[in-house]
PDB file of N, CA and C in Angstrom:
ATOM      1  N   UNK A   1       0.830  -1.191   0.000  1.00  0.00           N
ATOM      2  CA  UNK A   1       0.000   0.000   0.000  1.00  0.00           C
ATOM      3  C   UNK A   1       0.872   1.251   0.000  1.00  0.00           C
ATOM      4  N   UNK A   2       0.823   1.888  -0.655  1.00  0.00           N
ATOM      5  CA  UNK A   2       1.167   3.140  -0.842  1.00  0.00           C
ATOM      6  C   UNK A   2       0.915   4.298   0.676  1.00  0.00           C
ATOM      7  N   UNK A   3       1.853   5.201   0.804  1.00  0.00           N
ATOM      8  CA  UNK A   3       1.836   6.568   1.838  1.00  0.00           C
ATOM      9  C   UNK A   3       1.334   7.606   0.941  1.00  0.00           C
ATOM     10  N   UNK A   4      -0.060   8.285   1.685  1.00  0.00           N
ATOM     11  CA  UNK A   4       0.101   9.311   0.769  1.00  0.00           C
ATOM     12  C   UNK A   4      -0.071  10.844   2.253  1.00  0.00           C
ATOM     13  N   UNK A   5       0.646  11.697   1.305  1.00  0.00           N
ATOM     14  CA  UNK A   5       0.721  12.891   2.443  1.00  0.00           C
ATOM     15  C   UNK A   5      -1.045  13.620   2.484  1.00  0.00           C
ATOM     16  N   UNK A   6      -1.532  14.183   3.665  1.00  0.00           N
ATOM     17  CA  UNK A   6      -2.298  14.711   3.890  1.00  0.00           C
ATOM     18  C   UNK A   6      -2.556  16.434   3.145  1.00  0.00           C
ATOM     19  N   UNK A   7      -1.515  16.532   2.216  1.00  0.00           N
ATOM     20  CA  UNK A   7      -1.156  18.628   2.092  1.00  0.00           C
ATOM     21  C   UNK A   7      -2.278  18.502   0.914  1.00  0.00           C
ATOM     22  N   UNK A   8      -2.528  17.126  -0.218  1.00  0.00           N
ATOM     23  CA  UNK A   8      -3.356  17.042  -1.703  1.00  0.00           C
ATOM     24  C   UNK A   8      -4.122  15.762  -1.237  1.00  0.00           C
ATOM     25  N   UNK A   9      -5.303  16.299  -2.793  1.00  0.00           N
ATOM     26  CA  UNK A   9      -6.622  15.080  -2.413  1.00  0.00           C
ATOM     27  C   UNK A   9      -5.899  13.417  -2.889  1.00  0.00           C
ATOM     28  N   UNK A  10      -6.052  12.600  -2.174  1.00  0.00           N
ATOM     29  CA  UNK A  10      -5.654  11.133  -2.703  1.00  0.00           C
ATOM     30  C   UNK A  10      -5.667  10.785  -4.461  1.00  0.00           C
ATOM     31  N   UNK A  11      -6.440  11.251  -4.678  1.00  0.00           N
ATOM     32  CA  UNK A  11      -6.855  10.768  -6.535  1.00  0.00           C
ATOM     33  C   UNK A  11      -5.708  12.057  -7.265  1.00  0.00           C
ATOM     34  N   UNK A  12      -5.700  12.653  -6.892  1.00  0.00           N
ATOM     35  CA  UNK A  12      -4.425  13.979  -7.344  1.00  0.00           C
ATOM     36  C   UNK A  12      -3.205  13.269  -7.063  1.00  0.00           C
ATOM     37  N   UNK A  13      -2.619  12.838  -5.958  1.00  0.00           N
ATOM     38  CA  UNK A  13      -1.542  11.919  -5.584  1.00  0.00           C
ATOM     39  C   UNK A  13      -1.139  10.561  -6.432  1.00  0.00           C
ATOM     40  N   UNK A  14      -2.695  10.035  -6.440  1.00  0.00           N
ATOM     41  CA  UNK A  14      -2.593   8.717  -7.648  1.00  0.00           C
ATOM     42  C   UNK A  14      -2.274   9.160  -9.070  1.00  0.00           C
ATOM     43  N   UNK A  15      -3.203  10.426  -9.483  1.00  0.00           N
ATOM     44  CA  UNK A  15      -2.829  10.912 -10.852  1.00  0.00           C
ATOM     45  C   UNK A  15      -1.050  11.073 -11.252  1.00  0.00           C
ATOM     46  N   UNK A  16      -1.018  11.898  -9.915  1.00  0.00           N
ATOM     47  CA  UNK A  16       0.370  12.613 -10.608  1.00  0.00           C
ATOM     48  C   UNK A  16       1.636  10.517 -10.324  1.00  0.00           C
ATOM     49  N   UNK A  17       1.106  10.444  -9.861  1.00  0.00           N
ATOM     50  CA  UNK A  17       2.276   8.826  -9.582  1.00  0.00           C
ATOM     51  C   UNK A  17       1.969   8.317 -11.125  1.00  0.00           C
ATOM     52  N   UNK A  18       0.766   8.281 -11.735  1.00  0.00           N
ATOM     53  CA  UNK A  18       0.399   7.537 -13.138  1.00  0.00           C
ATOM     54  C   UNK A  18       1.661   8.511 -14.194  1.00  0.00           C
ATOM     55  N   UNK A  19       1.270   9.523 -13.632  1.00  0.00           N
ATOM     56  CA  UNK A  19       1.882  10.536 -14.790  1.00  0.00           C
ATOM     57  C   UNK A  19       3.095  10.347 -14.429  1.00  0.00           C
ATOM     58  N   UNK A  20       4.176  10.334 -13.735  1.00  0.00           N
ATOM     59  CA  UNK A  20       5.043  10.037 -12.983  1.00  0.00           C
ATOM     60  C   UNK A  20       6.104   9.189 -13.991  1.00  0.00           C
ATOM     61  N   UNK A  21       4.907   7.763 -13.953  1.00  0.00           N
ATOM     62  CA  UNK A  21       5.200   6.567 -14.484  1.00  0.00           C
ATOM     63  C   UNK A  21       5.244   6.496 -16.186  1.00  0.00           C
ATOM     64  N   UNK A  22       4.542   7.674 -16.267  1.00  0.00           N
ATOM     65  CA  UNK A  22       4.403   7.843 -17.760  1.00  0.00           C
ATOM     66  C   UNK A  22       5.646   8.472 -18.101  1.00  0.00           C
ATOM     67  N   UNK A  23       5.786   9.537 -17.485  1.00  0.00           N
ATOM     68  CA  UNK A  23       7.215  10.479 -17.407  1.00  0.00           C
ATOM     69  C   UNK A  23       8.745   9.332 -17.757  1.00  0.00           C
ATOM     70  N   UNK A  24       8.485   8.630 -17.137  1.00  0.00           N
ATOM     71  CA  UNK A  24       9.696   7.131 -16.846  1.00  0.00           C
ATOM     72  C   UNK A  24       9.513   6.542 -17.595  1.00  0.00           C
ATOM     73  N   UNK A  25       8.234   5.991 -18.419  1.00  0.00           N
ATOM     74  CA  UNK A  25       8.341   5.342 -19.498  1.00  0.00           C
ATOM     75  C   UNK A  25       8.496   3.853 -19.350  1.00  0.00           C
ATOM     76  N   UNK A  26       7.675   4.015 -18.442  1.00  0.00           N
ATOM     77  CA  UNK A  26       6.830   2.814 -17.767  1.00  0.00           C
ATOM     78  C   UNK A  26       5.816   2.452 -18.789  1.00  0.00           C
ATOM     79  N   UNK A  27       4.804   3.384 -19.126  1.00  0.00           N
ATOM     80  CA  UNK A  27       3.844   3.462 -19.935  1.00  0.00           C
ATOM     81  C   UNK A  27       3.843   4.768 -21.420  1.00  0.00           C
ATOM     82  N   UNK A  28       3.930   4.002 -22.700  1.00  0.00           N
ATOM     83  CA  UNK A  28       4.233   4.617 -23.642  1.00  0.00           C
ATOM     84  C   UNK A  28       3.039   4.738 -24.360  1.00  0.00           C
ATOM     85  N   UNK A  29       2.993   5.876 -24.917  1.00  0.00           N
ATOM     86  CA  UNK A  29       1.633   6.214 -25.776  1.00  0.00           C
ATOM     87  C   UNK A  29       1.062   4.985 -26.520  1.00  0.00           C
ATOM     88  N   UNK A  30      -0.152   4.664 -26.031  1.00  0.00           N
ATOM     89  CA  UNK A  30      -0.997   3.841 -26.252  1.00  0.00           C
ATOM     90  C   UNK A  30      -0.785   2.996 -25.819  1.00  0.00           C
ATOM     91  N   UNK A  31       0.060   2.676 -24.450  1.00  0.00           N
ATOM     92  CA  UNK A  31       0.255   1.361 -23.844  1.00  0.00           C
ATOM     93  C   UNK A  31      -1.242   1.534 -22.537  1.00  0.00           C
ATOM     94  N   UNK A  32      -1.697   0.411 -22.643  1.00  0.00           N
ATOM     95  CA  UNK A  32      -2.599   0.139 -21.440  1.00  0.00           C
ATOM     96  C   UNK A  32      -2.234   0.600 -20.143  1.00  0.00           C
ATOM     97  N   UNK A  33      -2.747   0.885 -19.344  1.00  0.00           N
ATOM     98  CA  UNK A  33      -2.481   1.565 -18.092  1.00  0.00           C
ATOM     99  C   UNK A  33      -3.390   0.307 -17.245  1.00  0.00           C
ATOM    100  N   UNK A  34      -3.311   0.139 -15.838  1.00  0.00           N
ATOM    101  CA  UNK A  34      -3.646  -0.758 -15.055  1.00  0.00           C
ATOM    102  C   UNK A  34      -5.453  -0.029 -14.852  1.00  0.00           C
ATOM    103  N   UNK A  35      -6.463  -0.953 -14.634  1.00  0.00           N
ATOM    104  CA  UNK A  35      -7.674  -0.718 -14.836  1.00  0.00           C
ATOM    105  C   UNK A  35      -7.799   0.278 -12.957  1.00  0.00           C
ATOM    106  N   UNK A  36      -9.252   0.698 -13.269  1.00  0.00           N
ATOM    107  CA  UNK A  36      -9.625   1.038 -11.958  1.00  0.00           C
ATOM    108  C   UNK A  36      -9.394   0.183 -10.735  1.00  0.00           C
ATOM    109  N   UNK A  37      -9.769  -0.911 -11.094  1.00  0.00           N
ATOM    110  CA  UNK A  37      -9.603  -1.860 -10.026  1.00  0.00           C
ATOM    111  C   UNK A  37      -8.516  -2.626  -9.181  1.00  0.00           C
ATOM    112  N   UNK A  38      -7.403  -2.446 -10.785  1.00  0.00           N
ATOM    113  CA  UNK A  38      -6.325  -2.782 -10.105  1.00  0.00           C
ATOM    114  C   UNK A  38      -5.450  -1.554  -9.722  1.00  0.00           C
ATOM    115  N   UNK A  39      -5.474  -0.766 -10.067  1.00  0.00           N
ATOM    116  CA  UNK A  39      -4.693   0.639  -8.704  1.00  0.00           C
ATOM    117  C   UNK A  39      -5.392   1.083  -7.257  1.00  0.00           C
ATOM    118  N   UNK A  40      -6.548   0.651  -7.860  1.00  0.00           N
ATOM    119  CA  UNK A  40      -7.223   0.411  -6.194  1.00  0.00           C
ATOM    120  C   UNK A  40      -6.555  -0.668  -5.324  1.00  0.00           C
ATOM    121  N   UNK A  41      -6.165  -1.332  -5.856  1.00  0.00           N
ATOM    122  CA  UNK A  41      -5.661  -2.854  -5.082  1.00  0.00           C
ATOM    123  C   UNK A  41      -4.667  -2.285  -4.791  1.00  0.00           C
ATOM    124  N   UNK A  42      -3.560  -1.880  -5.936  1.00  0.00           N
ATOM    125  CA  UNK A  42      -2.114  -1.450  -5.658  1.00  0.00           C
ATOM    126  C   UNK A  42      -2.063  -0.546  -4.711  1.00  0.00           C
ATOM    127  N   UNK A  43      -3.030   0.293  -4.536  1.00  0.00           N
ATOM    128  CA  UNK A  43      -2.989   1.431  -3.671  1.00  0.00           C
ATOM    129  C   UNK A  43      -3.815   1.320  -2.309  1.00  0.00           C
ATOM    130  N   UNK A  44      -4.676   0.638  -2.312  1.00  0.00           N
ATOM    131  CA  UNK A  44      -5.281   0.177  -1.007  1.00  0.00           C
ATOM    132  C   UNK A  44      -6.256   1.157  -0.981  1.00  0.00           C
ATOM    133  N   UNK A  45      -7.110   1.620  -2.062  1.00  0.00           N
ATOM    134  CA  UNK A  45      -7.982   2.703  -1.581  1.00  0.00           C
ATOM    135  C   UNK A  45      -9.556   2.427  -2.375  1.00  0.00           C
ATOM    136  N   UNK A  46     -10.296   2.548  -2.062  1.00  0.00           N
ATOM    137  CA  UNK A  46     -11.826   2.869  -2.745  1.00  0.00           C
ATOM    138  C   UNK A  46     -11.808   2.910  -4.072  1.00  0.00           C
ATOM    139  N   UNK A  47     -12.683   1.959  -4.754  1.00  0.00           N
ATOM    140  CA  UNK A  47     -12.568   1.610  -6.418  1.00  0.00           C
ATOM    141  C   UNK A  47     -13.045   3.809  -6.800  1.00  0.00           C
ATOM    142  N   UNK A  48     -13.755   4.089  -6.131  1.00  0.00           N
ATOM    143  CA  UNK A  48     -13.751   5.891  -6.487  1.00  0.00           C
ATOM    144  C   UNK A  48     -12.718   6.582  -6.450  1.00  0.00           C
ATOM    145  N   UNK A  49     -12.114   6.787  -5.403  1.00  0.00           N
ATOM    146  CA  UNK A  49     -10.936   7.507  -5.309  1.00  0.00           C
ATOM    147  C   UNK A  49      -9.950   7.352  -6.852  1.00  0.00           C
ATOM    148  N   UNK A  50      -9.799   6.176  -7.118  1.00  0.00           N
ATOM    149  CA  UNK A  50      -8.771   5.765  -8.372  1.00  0.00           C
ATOM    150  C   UNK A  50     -10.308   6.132  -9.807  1.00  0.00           C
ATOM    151  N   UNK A  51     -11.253   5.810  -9.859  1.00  0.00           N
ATOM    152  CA  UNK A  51     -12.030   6.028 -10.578  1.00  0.00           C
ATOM    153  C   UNK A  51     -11.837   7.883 -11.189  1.00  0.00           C
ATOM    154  N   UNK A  52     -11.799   8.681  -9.774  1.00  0.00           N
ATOM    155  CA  UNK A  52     -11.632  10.555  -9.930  1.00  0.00           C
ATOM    156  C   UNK A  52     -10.038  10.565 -10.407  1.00  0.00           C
ATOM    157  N   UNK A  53      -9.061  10.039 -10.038  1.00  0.00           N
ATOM    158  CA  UNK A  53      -8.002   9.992 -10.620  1.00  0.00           C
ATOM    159  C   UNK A  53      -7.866   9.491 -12.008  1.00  0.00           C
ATOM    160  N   UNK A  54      -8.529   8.509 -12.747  1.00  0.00           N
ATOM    161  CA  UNK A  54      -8.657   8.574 -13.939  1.00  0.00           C
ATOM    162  C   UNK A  54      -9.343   9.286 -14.615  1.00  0.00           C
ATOM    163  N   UNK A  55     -10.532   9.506 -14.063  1.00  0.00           N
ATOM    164  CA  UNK A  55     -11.136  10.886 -14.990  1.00  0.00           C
ATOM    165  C   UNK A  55     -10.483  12.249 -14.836  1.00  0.00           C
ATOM    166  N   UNK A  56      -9.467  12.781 -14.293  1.00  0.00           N
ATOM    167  CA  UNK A  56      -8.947  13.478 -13.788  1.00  0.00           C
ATOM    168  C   UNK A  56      -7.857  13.644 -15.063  1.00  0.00           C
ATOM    169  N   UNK A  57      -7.281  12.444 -15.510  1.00  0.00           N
ATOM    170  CA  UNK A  57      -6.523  12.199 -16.381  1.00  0.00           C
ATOM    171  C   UNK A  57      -6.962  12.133 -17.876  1.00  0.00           C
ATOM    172  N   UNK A  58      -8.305  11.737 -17.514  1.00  0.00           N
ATOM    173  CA  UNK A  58      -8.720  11.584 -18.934  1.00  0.00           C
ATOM    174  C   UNK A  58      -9.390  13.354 -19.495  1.00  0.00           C
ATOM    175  N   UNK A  59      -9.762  13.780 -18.460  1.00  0.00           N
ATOM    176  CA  UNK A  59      -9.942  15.137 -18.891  1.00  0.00           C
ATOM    177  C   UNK A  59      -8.647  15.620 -18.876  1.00  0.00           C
ATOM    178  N   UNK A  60      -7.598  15.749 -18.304  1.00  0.00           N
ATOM    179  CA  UNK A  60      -6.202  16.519 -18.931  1.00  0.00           C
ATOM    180  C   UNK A  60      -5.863  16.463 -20.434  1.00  0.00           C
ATOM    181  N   UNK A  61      -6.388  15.114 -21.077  1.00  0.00           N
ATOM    182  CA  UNK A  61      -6.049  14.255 -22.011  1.00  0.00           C
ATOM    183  C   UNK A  61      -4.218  13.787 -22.078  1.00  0.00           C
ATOM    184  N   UNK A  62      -4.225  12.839 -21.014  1.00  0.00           N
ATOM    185  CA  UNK A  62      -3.338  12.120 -20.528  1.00  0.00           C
ATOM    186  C   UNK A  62      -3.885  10.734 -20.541  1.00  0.00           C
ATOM    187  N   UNK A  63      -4.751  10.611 -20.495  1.00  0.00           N
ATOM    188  CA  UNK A  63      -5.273   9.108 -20.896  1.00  0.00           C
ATOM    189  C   UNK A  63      -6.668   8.843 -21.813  1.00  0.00           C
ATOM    190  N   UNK A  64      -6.937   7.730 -22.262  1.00  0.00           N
ATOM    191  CA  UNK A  64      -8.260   7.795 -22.653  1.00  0.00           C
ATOM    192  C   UNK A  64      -9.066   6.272 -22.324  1.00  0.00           C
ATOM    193  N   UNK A  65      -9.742   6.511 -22.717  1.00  0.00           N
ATOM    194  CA  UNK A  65     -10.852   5.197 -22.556  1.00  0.00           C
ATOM    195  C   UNK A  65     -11.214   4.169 -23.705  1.00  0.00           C
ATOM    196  N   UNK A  66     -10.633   3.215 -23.984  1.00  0.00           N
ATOM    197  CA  UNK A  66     -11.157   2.676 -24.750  1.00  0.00           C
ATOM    198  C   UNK A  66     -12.610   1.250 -24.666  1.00  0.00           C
ATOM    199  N   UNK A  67     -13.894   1.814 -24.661  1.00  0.00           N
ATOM    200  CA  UNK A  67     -14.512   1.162 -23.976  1.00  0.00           C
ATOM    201  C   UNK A  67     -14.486  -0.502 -24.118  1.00  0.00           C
ATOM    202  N   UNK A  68     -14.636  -0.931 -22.798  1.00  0.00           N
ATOM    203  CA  UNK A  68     -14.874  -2.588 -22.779  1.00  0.00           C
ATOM    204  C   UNK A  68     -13.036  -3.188 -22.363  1.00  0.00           C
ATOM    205  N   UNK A  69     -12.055  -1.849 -23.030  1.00  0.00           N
ATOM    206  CA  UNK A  69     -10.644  -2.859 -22.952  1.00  0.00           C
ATOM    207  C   UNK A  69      -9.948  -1.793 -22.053  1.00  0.00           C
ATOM    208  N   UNK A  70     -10.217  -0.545 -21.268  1.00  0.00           N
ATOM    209  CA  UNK A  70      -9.674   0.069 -20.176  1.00  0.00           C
ATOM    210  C   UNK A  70      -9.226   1.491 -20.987  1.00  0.00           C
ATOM    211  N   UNK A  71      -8.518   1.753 -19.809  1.00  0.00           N
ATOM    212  CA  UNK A  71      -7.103   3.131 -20.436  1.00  0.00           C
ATOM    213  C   UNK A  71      -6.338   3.091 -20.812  1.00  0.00           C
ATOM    214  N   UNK A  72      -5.831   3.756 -22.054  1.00  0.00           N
ATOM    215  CA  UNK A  72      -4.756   3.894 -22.268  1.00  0.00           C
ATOM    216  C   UNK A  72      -4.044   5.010 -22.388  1.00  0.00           C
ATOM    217  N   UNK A  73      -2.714   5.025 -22.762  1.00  0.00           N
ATOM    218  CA  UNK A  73      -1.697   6.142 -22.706  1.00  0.00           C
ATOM    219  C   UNK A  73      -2.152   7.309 -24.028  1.00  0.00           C
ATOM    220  N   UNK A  74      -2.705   8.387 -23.800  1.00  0.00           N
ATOM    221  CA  UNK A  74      -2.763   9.136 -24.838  1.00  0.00           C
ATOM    222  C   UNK A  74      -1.672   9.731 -25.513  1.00  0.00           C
ATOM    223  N   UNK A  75      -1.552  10.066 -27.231  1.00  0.00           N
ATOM    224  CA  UNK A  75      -0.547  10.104 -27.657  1.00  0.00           C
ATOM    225  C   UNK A  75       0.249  11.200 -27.829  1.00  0.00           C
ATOM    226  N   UNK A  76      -0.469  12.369 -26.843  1.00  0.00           N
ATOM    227  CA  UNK A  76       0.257  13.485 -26.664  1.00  0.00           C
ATOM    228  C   UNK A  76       0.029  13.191 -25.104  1.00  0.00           C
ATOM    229  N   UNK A  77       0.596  12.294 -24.371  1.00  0.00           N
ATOM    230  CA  UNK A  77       0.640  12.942 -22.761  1.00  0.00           C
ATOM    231  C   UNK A  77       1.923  13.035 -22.581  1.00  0.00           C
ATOM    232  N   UNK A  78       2.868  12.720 -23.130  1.00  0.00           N
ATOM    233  CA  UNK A  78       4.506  13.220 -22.807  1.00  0.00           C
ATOM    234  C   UNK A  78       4.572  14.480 -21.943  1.00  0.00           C
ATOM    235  N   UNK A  79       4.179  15.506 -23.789  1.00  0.00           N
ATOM    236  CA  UNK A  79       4.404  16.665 -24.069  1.00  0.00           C
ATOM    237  C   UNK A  79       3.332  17.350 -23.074  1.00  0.00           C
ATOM    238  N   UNK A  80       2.299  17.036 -22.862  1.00  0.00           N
ATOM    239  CA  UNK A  80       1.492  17.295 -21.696  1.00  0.00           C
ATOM    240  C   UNK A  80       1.840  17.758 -19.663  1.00  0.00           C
ATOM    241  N   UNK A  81       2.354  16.126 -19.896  1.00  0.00           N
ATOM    242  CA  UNK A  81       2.646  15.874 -18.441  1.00  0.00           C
ATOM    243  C   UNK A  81       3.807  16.736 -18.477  1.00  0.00           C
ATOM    244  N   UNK A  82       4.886  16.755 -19.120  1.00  0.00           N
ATOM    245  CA  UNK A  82       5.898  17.571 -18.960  1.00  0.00           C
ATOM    246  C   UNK A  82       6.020  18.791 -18.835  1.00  0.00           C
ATOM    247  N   UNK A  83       5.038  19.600 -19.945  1.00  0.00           N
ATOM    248  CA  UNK A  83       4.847  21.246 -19.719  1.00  0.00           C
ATOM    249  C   UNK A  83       4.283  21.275 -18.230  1.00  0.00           C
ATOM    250  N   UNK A  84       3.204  20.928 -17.961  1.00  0.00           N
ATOM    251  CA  UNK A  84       2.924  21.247 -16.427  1.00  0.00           C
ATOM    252  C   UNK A  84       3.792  20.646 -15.576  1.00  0.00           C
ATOM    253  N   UNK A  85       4.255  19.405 -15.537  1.00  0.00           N
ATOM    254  CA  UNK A  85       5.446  19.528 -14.190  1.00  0.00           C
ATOM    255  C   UNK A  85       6.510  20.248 -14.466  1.00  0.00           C
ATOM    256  N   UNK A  86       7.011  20.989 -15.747  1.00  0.00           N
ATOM    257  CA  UNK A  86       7.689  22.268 -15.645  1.00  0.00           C
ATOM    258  C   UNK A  86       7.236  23.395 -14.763  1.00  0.00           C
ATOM    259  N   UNK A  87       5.847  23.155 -15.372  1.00  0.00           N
ATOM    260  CA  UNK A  87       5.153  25.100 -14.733  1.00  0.00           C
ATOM    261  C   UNK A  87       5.261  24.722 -13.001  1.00  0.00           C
ATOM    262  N   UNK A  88       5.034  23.793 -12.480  1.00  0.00           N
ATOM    263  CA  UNK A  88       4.821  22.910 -11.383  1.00  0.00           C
ATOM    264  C   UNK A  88       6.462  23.196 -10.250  1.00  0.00           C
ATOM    265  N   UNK A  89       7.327  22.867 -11.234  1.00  0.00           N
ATOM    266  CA  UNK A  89       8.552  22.854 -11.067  1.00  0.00           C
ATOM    267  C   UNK A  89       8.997  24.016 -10.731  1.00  0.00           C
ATOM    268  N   UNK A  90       8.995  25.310 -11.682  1.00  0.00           N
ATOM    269  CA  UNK A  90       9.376  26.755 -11.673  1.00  0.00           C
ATOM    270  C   UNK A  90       8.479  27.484 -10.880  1.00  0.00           C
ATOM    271  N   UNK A  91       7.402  26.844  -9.984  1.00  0.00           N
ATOM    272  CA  UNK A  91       6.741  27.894  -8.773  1.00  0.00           C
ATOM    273  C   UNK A  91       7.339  27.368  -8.418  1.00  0.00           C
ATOM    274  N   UNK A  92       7.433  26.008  -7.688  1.00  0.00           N
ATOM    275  CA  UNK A  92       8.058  26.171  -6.348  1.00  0.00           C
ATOM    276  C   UNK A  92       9.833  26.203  -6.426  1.00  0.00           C
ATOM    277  N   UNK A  93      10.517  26.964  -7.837  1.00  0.00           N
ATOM    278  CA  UNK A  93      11.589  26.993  -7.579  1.00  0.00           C
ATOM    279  C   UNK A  93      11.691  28.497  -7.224  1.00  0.00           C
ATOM    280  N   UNK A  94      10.374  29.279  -7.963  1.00  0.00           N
ATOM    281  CA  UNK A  94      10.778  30.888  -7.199  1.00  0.00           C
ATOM    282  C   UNK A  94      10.595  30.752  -5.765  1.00  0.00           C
ATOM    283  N   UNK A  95       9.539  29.659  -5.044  1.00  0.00           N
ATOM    284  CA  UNK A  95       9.468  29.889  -4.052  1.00  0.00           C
ATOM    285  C   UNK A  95      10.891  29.480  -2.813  1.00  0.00           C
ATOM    286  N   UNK A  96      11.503  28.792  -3.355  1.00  0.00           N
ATOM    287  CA  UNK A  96      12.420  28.442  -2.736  1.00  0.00           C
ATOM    288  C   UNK A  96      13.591  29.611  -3.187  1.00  0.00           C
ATOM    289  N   UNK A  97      13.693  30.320  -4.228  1.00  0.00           N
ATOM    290  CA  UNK A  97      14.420  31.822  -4.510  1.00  0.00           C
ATOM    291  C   UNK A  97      14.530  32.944  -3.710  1.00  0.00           C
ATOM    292  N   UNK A  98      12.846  32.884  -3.217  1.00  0.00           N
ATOM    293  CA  UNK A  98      12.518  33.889  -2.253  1.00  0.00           C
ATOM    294  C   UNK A  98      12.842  33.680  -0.969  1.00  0.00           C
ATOM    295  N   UNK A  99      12.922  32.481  -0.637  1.00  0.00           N
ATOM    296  CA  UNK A  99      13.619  31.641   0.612  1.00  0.00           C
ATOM    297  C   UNK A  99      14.867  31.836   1.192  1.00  0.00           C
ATOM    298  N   UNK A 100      15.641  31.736  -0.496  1.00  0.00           N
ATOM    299  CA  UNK A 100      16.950  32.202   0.026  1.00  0.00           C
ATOM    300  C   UNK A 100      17.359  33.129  -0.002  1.00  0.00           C
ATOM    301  N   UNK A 101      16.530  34.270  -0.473  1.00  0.00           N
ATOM    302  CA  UNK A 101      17.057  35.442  -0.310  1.00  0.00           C
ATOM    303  C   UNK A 101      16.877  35.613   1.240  1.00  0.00           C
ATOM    304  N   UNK A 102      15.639  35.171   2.018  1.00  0.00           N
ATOM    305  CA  UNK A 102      15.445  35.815   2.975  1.00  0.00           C
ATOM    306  C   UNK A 102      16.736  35.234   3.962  1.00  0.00           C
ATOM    307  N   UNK A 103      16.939  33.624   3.149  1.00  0.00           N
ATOM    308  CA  UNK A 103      17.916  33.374   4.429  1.00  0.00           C
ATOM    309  C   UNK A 103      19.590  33.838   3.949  1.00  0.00           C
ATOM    310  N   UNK A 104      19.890  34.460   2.904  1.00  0.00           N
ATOM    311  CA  UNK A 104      21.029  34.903   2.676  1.00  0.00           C
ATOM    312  C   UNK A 104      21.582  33.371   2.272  1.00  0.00           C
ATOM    313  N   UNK A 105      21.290  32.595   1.413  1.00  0.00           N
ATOM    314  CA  UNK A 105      21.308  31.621   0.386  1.00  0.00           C
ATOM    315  C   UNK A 105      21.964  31.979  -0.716  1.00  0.00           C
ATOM    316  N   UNK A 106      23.275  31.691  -1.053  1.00  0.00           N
ATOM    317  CA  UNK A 106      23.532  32.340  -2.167  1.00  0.00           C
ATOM    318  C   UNK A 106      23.365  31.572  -3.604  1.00  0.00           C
ATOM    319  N   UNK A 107      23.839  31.145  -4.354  1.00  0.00           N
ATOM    320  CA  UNK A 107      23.887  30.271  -5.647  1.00  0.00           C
ATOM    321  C   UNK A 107      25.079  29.555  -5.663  1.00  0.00           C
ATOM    322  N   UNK A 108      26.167  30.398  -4.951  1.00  0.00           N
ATOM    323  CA  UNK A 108      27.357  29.841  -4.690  1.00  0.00           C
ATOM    324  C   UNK A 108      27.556  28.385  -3.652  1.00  0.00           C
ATOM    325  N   UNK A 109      26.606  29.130  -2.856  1.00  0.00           N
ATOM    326  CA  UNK A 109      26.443  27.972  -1.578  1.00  0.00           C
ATOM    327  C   UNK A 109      25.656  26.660  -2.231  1.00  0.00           C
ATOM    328  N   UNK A 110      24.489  26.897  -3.191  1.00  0.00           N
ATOM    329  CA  UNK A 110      23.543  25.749  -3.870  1.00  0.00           C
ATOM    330  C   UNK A 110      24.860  25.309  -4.491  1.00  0.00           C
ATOM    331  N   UNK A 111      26.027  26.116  -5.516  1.00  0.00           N
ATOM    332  CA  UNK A 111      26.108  24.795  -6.476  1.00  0.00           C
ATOM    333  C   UNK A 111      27.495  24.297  -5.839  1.00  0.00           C
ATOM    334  N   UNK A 112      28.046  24.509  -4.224  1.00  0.00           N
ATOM    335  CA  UNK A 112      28.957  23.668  -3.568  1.00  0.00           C
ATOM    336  C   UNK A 112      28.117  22.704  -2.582  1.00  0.00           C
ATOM    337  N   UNK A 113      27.001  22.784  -2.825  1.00  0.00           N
ATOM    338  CA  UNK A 113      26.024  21.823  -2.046  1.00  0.00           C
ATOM    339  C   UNK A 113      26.041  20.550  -3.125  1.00  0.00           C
ATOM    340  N   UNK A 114      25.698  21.135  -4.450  1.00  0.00           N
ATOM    341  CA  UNK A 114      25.228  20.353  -6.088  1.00  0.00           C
ATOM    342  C   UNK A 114      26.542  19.755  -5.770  1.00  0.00           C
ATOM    343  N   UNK A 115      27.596  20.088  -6.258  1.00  0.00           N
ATOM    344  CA  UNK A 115      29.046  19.441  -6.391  1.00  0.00           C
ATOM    345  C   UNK A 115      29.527  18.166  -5.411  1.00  0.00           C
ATOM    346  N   UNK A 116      29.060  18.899  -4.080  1.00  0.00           N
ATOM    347  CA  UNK A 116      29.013  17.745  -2.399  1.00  0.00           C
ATOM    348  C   UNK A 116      28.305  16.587  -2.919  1.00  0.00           C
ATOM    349  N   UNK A 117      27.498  16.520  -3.432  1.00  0.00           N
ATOM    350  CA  UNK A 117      26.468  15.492  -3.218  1.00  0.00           C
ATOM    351  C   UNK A 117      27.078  14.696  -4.770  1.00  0.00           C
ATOM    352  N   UNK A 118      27.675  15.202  -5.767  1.00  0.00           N
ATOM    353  CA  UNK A 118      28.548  14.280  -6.766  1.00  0.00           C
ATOM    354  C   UNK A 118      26.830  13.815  -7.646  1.00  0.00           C
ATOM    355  N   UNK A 119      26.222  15.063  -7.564  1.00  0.00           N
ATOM    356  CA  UNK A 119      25.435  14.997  -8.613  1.00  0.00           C
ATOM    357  C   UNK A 119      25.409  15.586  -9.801  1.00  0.00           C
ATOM    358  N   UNK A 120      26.353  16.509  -9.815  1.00  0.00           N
ATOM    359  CA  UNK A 120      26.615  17.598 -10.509  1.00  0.00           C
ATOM    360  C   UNK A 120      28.184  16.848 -11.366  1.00  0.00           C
TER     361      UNK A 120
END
């Protein structure tokens, strides 16, 4: 069973993990995605909860429905999922900008932090 944090709604949490997985390439345009029933299982939660998370997706047009044989990967959700976890990405990187200004954070200090960690 999956942890999910209390800050977003559960089916938002499941969405963005699908998209996630799509991102990774787990699931490639027009590959089947696991039905309602079975991310409910995987996830331990209410056949609804995963039900609002797919419609959630299917209105982004990140997935679609093909009736009788489930969801699948729509053939623009790459380019989709990616522009918004950009836009997603660049708030909370001003917000962490504004952070360090207040704490006297420099860029210098981030990229001998980047270098420490031998990610860079």
């Amino acid at each position: 069973m999956a942890e999910f944090n209390n800050e977003r709604p559960i089916y938002v949490q499941m969405a963005d993990r699908l998209c996630d997985e799509i991102l990774a390439g787990t699931y490639k345009a027009d590959d089947r995605v696991p039905s309602v029933r079975e991310y409910s299982a995987m996830f331990g939660v209410n056949m609804n909860t995963s039900f609002k998370a797919f419609e959630q997706l299917a209105r982004d047009g990140i997935i679609y429905n093909r009736r009788g044989l489930g969801y699948f990967v729509a053939p623009d959700a790459l380019p989709i999922i990616t522009e918004r976890k950009k836009k997603e990405f660049m708030a909370r990187l001003l917000q962490m900008f504004r952070q360090m200004r207040l704490l006297g954070i420099s860029i210098d200090d981030i990229k001998r932090l980047w270098e420490d960690t031998n990610l860079g």
